[in-house]
C-alpha atoms as a PDB file:
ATOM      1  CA  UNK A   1       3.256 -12.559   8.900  1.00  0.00           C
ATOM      2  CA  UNK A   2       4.368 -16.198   9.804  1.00  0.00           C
ATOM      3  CA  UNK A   3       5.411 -18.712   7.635  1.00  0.00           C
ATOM      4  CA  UNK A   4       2.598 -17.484   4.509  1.00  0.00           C
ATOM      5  CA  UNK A   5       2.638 -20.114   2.021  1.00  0.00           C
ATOM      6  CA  UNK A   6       0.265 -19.578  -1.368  1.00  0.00           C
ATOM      7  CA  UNK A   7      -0.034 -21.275  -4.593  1.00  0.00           C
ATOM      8  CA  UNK A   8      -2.224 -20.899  -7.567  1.00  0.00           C
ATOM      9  CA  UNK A   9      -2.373 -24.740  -8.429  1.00  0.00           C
ATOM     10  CA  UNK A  10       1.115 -25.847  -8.936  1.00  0.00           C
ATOM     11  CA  UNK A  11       2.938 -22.662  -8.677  1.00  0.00           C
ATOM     12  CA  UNK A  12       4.111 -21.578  -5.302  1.00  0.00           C
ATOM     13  CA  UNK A  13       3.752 -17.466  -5.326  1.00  0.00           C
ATOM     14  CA  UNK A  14       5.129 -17.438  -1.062  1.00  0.00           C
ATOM     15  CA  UNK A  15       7.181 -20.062   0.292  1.00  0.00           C
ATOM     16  CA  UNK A  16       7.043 -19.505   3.757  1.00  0.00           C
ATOM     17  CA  UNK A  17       7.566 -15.899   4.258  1.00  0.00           C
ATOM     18  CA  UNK A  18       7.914 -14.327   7.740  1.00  0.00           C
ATOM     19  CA  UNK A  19       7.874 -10.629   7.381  1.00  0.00           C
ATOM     20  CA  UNK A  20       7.344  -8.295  10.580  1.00  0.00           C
ATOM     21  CA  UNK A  21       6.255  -4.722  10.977  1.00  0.00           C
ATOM     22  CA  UNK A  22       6.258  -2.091  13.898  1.00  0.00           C
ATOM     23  CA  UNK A  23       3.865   0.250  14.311  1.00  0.00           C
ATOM     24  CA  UNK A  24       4.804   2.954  12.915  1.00  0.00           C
ATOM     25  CA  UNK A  25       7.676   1.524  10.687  1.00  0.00           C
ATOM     26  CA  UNK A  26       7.443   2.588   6.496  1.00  0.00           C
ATOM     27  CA  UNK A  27       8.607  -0.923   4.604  1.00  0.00           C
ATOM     28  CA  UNK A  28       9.407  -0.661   1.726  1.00  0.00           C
ATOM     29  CA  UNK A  29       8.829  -3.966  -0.512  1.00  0.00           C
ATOM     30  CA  UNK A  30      10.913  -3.648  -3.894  1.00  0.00           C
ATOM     31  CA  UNK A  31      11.815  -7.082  -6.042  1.00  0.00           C
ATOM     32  CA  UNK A  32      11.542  -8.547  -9.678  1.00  0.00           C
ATOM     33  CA  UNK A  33       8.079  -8.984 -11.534  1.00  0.00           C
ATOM     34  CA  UNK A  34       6.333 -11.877 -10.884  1.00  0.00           C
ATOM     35  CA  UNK A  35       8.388 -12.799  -7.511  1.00  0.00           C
ATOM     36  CA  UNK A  36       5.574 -12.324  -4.606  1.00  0.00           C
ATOM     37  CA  UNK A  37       5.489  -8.837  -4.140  1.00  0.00           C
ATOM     38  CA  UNK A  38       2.193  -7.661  -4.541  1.00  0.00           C
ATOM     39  CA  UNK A  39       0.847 -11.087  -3.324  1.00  0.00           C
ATOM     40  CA  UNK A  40       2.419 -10.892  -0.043  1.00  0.00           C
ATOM     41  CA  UNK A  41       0.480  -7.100  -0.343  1.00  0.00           C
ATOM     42  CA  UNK A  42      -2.672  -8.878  -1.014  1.00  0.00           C
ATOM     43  CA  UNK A  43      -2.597 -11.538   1.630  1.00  0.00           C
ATOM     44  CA  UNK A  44      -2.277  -8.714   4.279  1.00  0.00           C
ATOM     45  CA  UNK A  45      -5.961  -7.790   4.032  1.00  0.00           C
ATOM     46  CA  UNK A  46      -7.407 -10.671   2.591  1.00  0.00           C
ATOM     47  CA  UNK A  47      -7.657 -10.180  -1.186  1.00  0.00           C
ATOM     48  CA  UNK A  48      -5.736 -13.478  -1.398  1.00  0.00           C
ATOM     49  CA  UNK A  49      -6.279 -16.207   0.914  1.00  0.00           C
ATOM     50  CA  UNK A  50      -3.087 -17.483   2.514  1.00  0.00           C
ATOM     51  CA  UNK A  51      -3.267 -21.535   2.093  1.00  0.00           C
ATOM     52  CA  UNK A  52      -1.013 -21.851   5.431  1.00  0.00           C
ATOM     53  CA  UNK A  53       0.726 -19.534   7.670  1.00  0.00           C
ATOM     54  CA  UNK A  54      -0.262 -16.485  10.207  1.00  0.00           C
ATOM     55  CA  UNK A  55      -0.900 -12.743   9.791  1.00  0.00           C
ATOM     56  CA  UNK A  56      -1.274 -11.212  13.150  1.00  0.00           C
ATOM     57  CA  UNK A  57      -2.414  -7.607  13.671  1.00  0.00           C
ATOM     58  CA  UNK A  58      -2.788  -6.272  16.780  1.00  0.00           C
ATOM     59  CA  UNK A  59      -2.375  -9.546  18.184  1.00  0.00           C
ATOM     60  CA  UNK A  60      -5.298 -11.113  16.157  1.00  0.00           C
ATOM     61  CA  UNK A  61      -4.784 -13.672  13.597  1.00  0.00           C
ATOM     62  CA  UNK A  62      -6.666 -12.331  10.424  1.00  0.00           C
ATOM     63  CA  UNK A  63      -5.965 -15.939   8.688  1.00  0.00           C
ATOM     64  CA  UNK A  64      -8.020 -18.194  10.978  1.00  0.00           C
ATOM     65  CA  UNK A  65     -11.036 -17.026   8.719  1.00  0.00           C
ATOM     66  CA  UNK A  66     -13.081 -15.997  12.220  1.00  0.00           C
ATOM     67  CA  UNK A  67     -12.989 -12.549  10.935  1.00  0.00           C
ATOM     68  CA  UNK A  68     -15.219 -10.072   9.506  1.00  0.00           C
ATOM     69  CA  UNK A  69     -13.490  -9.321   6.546  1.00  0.00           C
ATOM     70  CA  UNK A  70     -14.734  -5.570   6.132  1.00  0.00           C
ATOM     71  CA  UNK A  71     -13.733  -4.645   9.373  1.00  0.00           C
ATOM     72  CA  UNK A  72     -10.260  -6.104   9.072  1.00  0.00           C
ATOM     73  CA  UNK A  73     -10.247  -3.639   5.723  1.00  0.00           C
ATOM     74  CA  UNK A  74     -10.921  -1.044   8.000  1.00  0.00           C
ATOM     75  CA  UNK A  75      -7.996  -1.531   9.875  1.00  0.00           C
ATOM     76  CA  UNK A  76      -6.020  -2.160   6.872  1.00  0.00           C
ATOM     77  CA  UNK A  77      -6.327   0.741   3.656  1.00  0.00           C
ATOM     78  CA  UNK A  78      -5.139  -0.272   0.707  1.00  0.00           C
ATOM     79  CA  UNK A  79      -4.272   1.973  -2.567  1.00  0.00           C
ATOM     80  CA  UNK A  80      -3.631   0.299  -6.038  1.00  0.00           C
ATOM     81  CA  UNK A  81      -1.902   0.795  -9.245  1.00  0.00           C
ATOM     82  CA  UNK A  82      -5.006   1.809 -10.431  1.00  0.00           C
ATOM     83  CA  UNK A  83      -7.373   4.219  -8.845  1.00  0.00           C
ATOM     84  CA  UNK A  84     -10.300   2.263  -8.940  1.00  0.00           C
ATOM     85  CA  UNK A  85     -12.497   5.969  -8.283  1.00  0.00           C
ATOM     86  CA  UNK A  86     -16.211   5.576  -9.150  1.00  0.00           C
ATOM     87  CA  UNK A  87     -16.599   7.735 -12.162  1.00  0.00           C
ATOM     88  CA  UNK A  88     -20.568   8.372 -11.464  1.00  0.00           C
ATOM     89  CA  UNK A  89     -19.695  10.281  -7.853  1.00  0.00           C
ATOM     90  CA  UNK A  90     -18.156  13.193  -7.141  1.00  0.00           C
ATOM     91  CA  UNK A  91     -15.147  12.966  -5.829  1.00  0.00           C
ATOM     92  CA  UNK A  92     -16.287  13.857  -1.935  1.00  0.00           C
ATOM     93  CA  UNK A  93     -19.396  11.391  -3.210  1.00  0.00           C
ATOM     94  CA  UNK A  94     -16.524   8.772  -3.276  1.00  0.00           C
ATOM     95  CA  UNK A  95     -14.650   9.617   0.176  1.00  0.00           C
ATOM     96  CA  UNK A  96     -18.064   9.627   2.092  1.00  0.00           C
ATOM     97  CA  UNK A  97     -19.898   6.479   0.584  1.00  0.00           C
ATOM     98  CA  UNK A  98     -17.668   3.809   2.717  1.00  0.00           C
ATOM     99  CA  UNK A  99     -17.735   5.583   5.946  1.00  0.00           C
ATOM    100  CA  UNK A 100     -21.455   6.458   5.664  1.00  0.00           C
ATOM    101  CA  UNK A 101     -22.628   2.716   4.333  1.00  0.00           C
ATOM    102  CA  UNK A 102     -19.914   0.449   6.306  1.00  0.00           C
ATOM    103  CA  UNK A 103     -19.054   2.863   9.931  1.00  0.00           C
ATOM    104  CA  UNK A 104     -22.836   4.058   9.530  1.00  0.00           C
ATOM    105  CA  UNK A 105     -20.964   8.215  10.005  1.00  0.00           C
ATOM    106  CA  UNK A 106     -23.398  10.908  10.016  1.00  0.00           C
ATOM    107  CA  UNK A 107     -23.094  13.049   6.744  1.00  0.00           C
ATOM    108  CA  UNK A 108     -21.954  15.738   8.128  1.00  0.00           C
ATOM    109  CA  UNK A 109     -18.987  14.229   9.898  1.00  0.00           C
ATOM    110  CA  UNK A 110     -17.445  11.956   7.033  1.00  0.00           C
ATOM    111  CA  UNK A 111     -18.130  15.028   4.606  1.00  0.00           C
ATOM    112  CA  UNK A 112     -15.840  17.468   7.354  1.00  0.00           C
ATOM    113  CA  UNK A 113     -13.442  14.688   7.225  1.00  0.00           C
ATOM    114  CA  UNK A 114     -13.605  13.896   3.679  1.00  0.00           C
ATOM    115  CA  UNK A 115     -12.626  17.820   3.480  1.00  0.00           C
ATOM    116  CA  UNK A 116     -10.437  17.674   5.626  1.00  0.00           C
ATOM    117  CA  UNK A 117      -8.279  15.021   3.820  1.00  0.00           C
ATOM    118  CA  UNK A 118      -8.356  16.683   0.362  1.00  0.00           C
ATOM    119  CA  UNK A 119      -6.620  19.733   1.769  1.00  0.00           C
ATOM    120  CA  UNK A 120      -4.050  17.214   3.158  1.00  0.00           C
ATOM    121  CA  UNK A 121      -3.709  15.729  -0.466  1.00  0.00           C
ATOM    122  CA  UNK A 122      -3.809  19.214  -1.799  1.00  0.00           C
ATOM    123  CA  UNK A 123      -6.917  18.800  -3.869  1.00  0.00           C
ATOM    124  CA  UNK A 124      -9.428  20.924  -1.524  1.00  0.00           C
ATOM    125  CA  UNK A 125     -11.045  22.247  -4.485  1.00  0.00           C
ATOM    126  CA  UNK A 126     -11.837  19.071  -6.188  1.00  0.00           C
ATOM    127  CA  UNK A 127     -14.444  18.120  -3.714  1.00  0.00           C
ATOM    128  CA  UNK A 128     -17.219  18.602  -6.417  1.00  0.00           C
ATOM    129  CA  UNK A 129     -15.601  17.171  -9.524  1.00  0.00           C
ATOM    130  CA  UNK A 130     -15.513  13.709 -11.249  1.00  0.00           C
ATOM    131  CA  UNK A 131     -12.992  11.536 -11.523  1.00  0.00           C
ATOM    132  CA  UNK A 132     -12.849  12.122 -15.671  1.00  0.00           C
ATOM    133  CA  UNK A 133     -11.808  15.834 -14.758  1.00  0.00           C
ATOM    134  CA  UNK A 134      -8.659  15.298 -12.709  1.00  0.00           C
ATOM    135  CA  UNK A 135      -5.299  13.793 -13.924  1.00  0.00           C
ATOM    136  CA  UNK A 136      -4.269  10.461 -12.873  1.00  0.00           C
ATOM    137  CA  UNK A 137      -2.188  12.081 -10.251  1.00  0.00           C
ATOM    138  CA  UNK A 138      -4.755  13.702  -9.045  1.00  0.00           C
ATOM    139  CA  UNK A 139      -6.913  10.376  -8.873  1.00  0.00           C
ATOM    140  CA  UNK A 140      -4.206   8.615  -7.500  1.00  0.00           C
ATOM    141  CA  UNK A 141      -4.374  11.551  -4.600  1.00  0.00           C
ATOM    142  CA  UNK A 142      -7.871  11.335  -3.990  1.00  0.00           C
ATOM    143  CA  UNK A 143      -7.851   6.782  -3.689  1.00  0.00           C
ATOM    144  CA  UNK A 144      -5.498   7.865  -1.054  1.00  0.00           C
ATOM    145  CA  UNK A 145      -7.773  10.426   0.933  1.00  0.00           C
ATOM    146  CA  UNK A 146     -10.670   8.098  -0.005  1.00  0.00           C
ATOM    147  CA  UNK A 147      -8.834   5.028   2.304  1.00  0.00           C
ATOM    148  CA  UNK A 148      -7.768   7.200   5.134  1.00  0.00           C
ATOM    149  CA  UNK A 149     -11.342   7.813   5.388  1.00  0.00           C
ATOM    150  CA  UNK A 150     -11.356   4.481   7.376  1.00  0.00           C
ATOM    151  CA  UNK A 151      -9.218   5.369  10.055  1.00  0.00           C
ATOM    152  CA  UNK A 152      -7.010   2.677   9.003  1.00  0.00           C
ATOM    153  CA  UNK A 153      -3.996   1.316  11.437  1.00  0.00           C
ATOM    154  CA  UNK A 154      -1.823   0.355   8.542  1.00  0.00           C
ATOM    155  CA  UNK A 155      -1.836   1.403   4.640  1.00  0.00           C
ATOM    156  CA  UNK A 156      -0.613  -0.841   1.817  1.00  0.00           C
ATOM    157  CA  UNK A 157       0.269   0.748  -1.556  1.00  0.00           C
ATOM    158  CA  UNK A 158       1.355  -1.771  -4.081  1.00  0.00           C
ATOM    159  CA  UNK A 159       2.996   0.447  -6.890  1.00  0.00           C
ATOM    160  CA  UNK A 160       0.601   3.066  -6.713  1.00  0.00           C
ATOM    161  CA  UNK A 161       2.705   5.404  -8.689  1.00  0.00           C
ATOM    162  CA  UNK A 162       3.915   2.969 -11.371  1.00  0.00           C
ATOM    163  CA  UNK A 163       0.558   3.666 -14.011  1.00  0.00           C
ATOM    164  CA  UNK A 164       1.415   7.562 -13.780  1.00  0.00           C
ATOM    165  CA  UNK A 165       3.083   9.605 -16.001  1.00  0.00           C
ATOM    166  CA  UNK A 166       6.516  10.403 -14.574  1.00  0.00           C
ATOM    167  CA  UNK A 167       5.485  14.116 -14.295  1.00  0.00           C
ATOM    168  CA  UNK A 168       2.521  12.988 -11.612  1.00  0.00           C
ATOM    169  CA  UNK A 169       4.391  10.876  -9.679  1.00  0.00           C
ATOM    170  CA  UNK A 170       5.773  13.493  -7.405  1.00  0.00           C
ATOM    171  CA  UNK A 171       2.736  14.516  -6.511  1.00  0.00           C
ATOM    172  CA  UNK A 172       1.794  11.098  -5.077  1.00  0.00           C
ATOM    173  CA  UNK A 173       4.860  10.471  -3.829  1.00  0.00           C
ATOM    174  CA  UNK A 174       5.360  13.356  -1.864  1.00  0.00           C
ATOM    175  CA  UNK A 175       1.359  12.446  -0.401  1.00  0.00           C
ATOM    176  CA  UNK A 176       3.033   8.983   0.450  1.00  0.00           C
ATOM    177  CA  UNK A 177       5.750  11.019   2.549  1.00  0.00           C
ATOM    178  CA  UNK A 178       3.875  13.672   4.535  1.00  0.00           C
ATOM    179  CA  UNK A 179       1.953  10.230   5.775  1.00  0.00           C
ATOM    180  CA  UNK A 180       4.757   8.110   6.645  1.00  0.00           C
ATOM    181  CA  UNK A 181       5.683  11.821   8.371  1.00  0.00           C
ATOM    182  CA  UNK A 182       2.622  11.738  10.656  1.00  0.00           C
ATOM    183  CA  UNK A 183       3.316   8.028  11.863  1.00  0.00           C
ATOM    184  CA  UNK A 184       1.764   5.957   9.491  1.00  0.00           C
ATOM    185  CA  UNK A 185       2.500   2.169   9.575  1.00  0.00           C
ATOM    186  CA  UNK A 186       2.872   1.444   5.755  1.00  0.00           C
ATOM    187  CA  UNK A 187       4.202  -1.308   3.317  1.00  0.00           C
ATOM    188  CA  UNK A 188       5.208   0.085  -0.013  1.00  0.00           C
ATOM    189  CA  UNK A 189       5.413  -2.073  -2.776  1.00  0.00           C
ATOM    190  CA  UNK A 190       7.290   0.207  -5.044  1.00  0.00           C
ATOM    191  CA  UNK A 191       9.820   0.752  -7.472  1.00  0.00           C
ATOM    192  CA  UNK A 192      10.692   4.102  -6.691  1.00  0.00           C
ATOM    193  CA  UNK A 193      14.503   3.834  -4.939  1.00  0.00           C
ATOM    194  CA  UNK A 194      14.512   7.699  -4.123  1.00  0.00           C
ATOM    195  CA  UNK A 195      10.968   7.286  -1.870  1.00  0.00           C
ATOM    196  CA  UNK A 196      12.953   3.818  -0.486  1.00  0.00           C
ATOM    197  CA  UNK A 197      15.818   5.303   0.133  1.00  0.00           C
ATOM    198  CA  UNK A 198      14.384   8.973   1.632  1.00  0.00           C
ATOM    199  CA  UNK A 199      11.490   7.487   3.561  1.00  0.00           C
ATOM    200  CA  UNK A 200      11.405   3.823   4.392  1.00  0.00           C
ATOM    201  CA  UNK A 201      13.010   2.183   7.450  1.00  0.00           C
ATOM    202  CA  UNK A 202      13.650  -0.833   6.060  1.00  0.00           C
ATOM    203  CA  UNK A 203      13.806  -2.233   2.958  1.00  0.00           C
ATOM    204  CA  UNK A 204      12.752  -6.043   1.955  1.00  0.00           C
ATOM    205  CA  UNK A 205      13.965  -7.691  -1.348  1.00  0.00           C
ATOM    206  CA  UNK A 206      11.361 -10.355  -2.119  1.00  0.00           C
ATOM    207  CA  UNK A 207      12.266 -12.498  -5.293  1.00  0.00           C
ATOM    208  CA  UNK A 208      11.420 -16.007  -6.186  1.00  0.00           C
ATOM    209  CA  UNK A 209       8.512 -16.147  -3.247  1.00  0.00           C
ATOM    210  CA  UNK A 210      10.924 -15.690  -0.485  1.00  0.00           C
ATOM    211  CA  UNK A 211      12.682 -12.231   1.162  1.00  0.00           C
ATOM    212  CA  UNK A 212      16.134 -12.507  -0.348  1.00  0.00           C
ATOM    213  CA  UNK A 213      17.262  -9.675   1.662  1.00  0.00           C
ATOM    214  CA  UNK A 214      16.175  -7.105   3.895  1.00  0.00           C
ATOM    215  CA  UNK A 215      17.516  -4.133   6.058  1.00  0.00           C
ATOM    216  CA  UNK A 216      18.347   0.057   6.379  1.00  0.00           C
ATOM    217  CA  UNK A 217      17.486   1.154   2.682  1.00  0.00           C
ATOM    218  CA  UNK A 218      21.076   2.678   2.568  1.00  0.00           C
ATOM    219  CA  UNK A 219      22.550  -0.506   3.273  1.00  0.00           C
ATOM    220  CA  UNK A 220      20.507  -2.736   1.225  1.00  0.00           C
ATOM    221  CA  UNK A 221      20.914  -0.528  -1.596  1.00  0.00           C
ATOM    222  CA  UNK A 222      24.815   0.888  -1.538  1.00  0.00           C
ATOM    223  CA  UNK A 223      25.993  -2.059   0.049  1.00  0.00           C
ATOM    224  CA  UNK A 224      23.794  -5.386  -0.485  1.00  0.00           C
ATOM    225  CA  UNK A 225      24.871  -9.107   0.204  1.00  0.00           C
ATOM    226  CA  UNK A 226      23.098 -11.782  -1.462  1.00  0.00           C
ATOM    227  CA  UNK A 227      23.969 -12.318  -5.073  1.00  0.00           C
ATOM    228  CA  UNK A 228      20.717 -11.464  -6.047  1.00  0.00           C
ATOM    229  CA  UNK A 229      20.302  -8.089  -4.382  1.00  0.00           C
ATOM    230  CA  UNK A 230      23.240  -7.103  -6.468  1.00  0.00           C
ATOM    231  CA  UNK A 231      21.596  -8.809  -9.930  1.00  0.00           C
ATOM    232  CA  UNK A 232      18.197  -7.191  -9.150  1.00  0.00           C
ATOM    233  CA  UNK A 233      19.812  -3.812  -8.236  1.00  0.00           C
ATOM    234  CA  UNK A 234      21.932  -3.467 -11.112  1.00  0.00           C
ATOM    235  CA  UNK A 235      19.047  -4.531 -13.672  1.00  0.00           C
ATOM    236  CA  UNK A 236      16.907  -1.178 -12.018  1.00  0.00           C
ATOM    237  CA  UNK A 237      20.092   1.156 -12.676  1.00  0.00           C
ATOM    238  CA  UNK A 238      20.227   0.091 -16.291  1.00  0.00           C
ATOM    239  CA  UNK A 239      16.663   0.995 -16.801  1.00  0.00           C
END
């Protein structure tokens, strides 16, 4: 990401952020409400429209508005706060329907896949159930399955865990690290310091639509530099 500028009217959200990412590399986003977090999230596969600036992936510029943007989703998986599960399917109904309607996958195939994925999510037995009958954790589990499903190169959460109860976030959490595990390119938006500090490469402090700071998580966290690293830091020990 080059140089991202967005507004809504008057209000500047991202004032010129450049934020880079290897393959491969877990970055974890953390940062005050309201400061650009989940908007610099968003921008990365199009939800919101950048008004200036470059997102490159895999060399392509998915801002010049050239692109399809359901097959840049395919590249890019996304899993929100909230599950966003349709509660009429099943859930292997609602791991099949995108790779059956968008890739054009044989039944068969996405449903072995689809299978597949719950037993990596530990939910193999939920296949046939609705998403009233599971927990949120357990929904939370299966949105993840359900964009993996894609194939994606890169997966952005943005605070999936923060609408749980703090009994289920575990469960999610430990999801989020068996796939950062397996090689994973991910951006976290979390504010979960154990996962930041246990899984991600780098963490990026983004506050007042700019990256205040950004490094090791052990670093950032035990020994950050900018003023308002430390103000930030020492409001989330408090709570």
């Amino acid at each position: 990401m080059k140089k991202i500028h967005l507004s809504y009217g008057n209000n500047a959200v991202l004032k010129g952020v450049d934020l880079s990412v290897r393959r491969g590399e877990v970055v974890v986003i953390v940062g005050p409400s309201g400061g650009g977090k989940s908007s610099l999230l968003r921008c990365a596969n199009l939800l919101q429209r950048v008004n200036s600036g470059q997102i490159l992936l895999e060399g392509e510029d998915l801002a010049g508005g050239s692109l399809n943007e359901n097959q840049i989703r395919q590249r890019v998986g996304m899993v929100f706060q909230h599950y966003h599960l349709f509660p009429h399917l099943s859930v292997l109904r609602n791991l099949t329907l995108a790779p059956r309607r968008v890739l054009k996958e044989p039944t068969g195939r996405s449903e072995a896949r689809a299978h597949e994925l719950l037993r990596k999510v530990g939910l193999a037995d939920k296949a046939n159930s609705y998403p009233d009958q599971l927990s949120g954790g357990q929904q939370q589990r299966v949105a993840i399955a359900r964009a993996l499903m894609m194939q994606p190169h890169v997966m952005l959460f943005d605070e999936a865990t923060s609408a749980l109860d703090p009994e289920l976030v575990g469960e999610v959490l430990a999801v989020m690290k068996d796939l950062a595990k397996s090689g994973m390119t991910m951006l976290v938006v979390t504010h979960e310091m154990g996962f930041a500090r246990e899984v991600g490469d780098r963490l990026v402090l983004v506050a007042g639509g700019n990256i205040v700071e950004q490094g090791p998580p052990a670093q950032v966290l035990d020994r950050p530099q900018h003023e308002r690293t430390k103000q930030f830091l020492s409001r989330m020990t408090r709570h």
